[in-house]
Structure formats: C-alpha cells, structure tokens
PDB file of N, CA and C in Angstrom:
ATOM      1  N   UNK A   1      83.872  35.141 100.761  1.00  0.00           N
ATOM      2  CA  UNK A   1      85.203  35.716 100.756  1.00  0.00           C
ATOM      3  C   UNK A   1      86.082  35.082 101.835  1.00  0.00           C
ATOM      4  N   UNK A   2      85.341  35.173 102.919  1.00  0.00           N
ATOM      5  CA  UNK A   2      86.021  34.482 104.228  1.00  0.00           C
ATOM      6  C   UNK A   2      86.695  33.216 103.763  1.00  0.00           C
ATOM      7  N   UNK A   3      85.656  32.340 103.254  1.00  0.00           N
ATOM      8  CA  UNK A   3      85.739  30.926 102.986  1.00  0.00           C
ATOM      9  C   UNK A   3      86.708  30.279 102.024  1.00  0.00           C
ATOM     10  N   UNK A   4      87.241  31.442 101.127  1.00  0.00           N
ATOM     11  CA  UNK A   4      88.308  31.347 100.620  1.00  0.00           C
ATOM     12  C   UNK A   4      89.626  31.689 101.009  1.00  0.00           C
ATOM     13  N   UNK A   5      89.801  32.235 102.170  1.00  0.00           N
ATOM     14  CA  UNK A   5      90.979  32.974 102.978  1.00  0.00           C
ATOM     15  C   UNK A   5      91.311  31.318 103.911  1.00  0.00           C
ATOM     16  N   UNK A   6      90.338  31.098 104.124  1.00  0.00           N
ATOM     17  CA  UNK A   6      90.384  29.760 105.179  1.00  0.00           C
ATOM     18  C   UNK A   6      91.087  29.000 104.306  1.00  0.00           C
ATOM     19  N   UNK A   7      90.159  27.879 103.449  1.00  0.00           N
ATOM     20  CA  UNK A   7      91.299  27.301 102.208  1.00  0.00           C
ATOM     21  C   UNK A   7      92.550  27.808 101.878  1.00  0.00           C
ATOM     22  N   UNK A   8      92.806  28.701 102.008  1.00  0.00           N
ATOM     23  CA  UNK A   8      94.264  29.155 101.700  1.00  0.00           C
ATOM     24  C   UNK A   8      95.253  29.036 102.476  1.00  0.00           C
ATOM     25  N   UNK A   9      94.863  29.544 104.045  1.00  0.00           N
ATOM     26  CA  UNK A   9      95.769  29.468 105.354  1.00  0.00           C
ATOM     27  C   UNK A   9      95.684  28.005 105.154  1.00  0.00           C
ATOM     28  N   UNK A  10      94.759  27.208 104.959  1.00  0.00           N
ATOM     29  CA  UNK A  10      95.010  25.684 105.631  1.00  0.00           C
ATOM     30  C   UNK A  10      96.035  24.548 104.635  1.00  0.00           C
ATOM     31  N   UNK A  11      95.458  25.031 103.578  1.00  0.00           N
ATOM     32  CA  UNK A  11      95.872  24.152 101.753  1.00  0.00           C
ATOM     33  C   UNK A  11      97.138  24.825 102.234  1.00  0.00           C
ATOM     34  N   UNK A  12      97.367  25.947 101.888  1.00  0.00           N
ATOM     35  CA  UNK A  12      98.818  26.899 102.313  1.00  0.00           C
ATOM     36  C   UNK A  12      99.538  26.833 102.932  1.00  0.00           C
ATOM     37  N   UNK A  13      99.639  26.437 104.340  1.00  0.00           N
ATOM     38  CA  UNK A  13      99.784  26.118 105.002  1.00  0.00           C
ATOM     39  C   UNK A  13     100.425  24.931 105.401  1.00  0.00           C
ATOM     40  N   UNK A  14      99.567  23.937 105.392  1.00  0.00           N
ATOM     41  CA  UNK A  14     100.187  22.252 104.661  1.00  0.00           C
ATOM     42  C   UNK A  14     101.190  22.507 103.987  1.00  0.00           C
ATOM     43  N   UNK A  15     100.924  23.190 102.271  1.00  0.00           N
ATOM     44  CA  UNK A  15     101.726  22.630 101.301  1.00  0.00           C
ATOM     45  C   UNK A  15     102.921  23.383 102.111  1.00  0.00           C
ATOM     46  N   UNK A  16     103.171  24.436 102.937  1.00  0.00           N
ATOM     47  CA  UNK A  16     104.789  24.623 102.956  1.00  0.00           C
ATOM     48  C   UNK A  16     105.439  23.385 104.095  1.00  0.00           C
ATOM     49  N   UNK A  17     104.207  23.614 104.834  1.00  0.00           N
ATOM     50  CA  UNK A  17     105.129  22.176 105.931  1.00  0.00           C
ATOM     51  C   UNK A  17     105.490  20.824 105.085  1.00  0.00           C
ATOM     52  N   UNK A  18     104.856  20.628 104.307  1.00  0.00           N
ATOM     53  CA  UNK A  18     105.041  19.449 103.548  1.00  0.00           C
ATOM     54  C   UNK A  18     106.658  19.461 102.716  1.00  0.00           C
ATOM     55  N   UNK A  19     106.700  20.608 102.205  1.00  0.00           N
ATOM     56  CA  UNK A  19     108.225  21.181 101.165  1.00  0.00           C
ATOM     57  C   UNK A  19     109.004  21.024 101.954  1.00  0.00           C
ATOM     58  N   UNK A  20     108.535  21.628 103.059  1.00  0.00           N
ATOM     59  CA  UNK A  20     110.106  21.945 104.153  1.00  0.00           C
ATOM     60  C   UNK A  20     110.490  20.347 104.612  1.00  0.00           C
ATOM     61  N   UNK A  21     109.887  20.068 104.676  1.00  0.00           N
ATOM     62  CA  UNK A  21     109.599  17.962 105.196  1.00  0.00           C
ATOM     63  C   UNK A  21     110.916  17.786 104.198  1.00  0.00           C
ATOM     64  N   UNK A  22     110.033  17.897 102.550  1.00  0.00           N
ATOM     65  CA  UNK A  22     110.798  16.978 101.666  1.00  0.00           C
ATOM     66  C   UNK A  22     112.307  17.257 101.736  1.00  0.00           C
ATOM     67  N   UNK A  23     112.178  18.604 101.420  1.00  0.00           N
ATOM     68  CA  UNK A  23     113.424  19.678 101.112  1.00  0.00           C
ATOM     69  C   UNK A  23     114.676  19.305 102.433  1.00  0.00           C
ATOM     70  N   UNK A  24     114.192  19.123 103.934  1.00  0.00           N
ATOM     71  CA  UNK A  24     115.223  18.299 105.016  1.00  0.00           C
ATOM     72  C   UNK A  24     115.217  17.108 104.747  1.00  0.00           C
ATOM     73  N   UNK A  25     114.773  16.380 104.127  1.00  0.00           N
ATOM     74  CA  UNK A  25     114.846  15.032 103.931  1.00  0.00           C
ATOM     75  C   UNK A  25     115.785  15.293 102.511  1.00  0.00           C
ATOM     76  N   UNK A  26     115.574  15.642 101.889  1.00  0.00           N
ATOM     77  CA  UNK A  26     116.677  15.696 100.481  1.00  0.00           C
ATOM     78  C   UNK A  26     118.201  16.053 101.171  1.00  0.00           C
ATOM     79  N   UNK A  27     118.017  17.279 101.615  1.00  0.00           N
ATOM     80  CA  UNK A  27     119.139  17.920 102.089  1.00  0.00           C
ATOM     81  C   UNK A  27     120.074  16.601 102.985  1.00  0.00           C
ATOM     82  N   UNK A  28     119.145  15.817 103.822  1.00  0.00           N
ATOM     83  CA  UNK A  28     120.008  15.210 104.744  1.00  0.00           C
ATOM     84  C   UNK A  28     120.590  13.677 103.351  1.00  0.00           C
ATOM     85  N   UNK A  29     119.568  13.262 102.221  1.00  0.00           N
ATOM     86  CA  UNK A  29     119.852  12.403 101.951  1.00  0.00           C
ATOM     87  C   UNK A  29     121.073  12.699 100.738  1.00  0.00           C
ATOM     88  N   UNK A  30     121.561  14.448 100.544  1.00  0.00           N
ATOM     89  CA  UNK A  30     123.032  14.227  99.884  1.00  0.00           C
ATOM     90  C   UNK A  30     123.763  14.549 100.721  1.00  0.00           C
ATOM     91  N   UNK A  31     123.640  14.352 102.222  1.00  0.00           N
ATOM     92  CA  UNK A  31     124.977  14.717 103.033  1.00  0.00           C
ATOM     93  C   UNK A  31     125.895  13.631 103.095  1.00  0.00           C
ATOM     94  N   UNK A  32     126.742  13.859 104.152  1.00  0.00           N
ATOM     95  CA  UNK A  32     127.263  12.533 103.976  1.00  0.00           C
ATOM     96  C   UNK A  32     126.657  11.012 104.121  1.00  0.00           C
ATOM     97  N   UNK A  33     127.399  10.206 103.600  1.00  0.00           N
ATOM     98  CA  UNK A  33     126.292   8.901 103.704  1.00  0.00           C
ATOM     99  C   UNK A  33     126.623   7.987 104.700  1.00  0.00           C
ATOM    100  N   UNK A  34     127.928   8.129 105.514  1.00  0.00           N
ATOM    101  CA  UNK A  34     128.061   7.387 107.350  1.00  0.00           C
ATOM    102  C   UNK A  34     127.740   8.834 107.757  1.00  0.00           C
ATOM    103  N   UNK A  35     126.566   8.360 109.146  1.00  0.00           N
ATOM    104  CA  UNK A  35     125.848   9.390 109.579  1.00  0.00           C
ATOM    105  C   UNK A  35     126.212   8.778 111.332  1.00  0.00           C
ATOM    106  N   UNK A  36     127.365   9.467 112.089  1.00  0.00           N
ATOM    107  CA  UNK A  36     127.450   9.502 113.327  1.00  0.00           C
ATOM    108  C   UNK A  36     126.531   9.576 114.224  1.00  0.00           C
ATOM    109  N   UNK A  37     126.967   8.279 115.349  1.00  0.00           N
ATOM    110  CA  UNK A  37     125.764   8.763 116.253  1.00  0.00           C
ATOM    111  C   UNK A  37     125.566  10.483 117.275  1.00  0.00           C
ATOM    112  N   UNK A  38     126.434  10.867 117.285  1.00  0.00           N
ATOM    113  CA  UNK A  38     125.885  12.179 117.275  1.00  0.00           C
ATOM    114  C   UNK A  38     124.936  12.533 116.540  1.00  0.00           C
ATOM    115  N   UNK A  39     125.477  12.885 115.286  1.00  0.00           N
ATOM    116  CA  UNK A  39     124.345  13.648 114.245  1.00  0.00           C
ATOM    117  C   UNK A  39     123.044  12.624 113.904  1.00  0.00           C
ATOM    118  N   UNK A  40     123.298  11.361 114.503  1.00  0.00           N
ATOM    119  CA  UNK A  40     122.271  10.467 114.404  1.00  0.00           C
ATOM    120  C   UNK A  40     120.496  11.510 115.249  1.00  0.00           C
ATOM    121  N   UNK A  41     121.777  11.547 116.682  1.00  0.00           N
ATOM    122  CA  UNK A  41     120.948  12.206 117.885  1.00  0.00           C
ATOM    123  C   UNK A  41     120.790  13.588 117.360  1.00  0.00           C
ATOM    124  N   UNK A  42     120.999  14.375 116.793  1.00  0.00           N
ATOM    125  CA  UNK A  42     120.680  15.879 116.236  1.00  0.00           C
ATOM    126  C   UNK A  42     119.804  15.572 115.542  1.00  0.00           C
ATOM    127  N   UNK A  43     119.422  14.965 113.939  1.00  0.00           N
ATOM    128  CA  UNK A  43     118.699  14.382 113.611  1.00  0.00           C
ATOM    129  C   UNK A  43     117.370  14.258 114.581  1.00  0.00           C
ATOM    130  N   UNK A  44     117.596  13.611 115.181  1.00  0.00           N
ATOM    131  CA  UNK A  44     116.099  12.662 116.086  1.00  0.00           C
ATOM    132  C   UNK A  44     115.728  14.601 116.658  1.00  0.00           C
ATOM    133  N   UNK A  45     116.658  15.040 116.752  1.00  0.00           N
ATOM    134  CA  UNK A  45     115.960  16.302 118.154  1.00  0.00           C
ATOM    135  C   UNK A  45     115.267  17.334 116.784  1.00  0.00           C
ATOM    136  N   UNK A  46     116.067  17.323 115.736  1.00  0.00           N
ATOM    137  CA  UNK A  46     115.921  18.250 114.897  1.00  0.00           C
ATOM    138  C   UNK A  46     114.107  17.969 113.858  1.00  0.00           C
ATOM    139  N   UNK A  47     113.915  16.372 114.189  1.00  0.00           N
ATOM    140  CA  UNK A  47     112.725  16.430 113.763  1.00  0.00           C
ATOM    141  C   UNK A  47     111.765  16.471 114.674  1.00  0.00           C
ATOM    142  N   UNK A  48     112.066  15.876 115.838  1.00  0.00           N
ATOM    143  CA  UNK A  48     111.587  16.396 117.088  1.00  0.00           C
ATOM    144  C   UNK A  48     110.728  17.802 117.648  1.00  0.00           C
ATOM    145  N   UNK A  49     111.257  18.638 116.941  1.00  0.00           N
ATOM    146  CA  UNK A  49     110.836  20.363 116.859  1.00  0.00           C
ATOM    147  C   UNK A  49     110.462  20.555 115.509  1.00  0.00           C
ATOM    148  N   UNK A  50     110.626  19.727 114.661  1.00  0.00           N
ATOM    149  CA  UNK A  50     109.568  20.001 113.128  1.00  0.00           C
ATOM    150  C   UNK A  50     108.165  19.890 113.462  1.00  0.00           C
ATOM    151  N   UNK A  51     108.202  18.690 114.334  1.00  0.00           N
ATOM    152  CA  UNK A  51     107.135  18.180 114.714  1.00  0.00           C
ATOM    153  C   UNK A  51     106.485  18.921 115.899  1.00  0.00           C
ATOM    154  N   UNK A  52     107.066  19.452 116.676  1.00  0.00           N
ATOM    155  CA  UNK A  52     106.184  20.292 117.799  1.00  0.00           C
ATOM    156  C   UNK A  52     105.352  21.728 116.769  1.00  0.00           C
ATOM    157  N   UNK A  53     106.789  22.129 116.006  1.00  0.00           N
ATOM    158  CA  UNK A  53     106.547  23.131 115.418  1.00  0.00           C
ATOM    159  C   UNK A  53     105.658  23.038 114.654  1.00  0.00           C
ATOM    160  N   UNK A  54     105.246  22.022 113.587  1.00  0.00           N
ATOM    161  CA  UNK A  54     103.976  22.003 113.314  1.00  0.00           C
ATOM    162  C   UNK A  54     102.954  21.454 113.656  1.00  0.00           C
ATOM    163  N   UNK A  55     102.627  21.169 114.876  1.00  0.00           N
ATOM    164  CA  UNK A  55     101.918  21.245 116.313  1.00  0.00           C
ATOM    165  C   UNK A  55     101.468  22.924 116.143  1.00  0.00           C
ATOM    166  N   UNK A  56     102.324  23.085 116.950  1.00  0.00           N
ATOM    167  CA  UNK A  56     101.939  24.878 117.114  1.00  0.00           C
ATOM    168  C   UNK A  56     101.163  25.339 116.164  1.00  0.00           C
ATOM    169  N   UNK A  57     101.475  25.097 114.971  1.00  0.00           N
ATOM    170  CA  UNK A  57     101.246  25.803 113.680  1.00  0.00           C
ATOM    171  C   UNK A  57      99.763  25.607 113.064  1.00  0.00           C
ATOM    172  N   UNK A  58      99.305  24.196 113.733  1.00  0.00           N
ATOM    173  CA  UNK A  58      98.110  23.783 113.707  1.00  0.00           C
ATOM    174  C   UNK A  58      96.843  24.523 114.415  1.00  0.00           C
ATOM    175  N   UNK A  59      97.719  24.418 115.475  1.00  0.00           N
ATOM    176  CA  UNK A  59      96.805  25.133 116.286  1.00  0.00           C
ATOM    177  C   UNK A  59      96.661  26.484 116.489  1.00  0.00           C
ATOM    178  N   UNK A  60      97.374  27.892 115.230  1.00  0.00           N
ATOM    179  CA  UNK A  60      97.499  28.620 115.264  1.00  0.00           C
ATOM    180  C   UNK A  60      96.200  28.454 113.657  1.00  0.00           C
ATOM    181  N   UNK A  61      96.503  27.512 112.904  1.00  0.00           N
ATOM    182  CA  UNK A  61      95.481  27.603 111.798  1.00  0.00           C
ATOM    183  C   UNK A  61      94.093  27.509 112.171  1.00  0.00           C
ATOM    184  N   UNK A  62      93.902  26.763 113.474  1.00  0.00           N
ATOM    185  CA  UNK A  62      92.565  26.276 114.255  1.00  0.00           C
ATOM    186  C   UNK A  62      91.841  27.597 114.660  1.00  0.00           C
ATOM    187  N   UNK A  63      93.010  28.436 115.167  1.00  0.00           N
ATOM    188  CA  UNK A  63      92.746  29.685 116.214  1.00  0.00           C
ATOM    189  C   UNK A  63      92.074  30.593 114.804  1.00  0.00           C
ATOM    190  N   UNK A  64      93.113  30.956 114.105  1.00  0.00           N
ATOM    191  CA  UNK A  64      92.500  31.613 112.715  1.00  0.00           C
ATOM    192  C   UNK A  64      91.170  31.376 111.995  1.00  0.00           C
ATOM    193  N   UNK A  65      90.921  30.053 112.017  1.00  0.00           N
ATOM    194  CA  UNK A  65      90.116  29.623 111.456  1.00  0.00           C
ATOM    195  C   UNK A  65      88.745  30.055 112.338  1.00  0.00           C
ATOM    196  N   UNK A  66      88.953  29.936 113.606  1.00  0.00           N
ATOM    197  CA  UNK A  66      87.833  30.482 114.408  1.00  0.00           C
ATOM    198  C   UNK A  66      87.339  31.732 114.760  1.00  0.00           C
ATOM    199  N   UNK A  67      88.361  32.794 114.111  1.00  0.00           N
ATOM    200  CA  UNK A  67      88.263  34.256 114.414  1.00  0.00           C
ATOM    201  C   UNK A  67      87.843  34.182 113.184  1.00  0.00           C
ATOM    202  N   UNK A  68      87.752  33.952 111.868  1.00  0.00           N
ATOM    203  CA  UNK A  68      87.487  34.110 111.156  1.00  0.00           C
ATOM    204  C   UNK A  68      85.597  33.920 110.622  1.00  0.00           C
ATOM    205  N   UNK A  69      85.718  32.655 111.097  1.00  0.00           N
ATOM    206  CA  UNK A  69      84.184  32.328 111.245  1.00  0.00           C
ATOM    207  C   UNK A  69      83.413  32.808 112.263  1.00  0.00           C
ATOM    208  N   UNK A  70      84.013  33.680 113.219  1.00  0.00           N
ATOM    209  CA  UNK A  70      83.126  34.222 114.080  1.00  0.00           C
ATOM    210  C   UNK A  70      83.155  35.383 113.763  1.00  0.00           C
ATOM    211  N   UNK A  71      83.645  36.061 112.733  1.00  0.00           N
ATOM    212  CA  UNK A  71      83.708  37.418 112.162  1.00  0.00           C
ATOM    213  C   UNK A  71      82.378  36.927 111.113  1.00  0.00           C
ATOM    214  N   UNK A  72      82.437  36.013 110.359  1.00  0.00           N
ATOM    215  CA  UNK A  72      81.730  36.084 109.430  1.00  0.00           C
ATOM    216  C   UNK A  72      80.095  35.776 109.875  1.00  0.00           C
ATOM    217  N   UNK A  73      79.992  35.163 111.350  1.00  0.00           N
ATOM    218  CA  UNK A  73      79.098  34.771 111.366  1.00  0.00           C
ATOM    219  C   UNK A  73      78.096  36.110 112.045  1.00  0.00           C
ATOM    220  N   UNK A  74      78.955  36.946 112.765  1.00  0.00           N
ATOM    221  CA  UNK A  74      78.751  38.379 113.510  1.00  0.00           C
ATOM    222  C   UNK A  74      78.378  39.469 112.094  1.00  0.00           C
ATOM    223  N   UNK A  75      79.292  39.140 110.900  1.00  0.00           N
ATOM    224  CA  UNK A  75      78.914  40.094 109.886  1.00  0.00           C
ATOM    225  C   UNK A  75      76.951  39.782 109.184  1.00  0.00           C
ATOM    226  N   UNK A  76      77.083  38.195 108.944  1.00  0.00           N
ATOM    227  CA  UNK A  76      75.674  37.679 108.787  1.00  0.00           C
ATOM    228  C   UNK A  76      74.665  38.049 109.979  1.00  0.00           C
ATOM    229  N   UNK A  77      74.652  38.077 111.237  1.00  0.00           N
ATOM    230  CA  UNK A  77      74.235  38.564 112.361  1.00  0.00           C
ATOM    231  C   UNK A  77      73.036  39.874 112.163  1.00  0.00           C
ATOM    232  N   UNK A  78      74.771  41.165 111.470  1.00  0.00           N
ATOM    233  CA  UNK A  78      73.959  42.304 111.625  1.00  0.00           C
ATOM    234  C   UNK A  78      73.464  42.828 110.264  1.00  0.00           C
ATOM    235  N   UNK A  79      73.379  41.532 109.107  1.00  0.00           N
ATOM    236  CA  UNK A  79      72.197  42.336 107.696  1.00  0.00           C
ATOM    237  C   UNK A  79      71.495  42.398 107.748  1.00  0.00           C
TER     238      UNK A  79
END
C-alpha cells in the first residue's frame, strides 16, 4: 500500500513540475517577441526560484519518502 503512495508523490510530483516548466515556457513564448533587458533579468530570477523551488520540493519528496518507509518498516517489525 505504502509502495504505491510513494510512486505517486514522486511520478506526481515530477509530472506537475514538469507542466508548470512547459506551461512558463509557452506562456513566455506568446508574449511579446522583443524581450527587454529588464524582463530579460526577471526572467533569469524568475527561473532562478523554479529551480530552488524544486530543490525544496525534492527534498520534501525525500523526507516523505523516508517517513513513509520507516512506518512501513516499524508496521513489518510488530507482526
């Protein structure tokens, strides 16, 4: 049961970081098409924190993933 909750947070997980990827990349590629160096530099910061953010997010699936298997391994423990 566990082992299927895991696959899910992780597969799950991915696939939305992956959408949100495409979906800012679409979004930016019907904006306008001269792209200021300002918004050049917003851009750079704005993926900048996609990227920390799914950092974090990793390591929040890691953390899960380990409470999880140490639940399951504590439930096998006491049959």
């Amino acid at each position: 049961m566990y082992d299927i909750i895991i696959v899910a947070l992780v597969f799950g997980s991915l696939t939305v970081c992956v959408l949100f990827v495409c979906l800012v990349l679409m979004m930016n590629m019907f904006r306008k098409k001269s792209i200021s160096k300002v918004s050049g530099h917003e851009e750079a910061l704005m993926v900048q924190e996609m990227y920390n953010g799914l950092n974090r997010m990793e390591s929040r699936i890691e953390a899960l993933e380990t409470i999880l298997l140490d639940r399951e391994k504590n439930n096998h423990e006491q049959v």
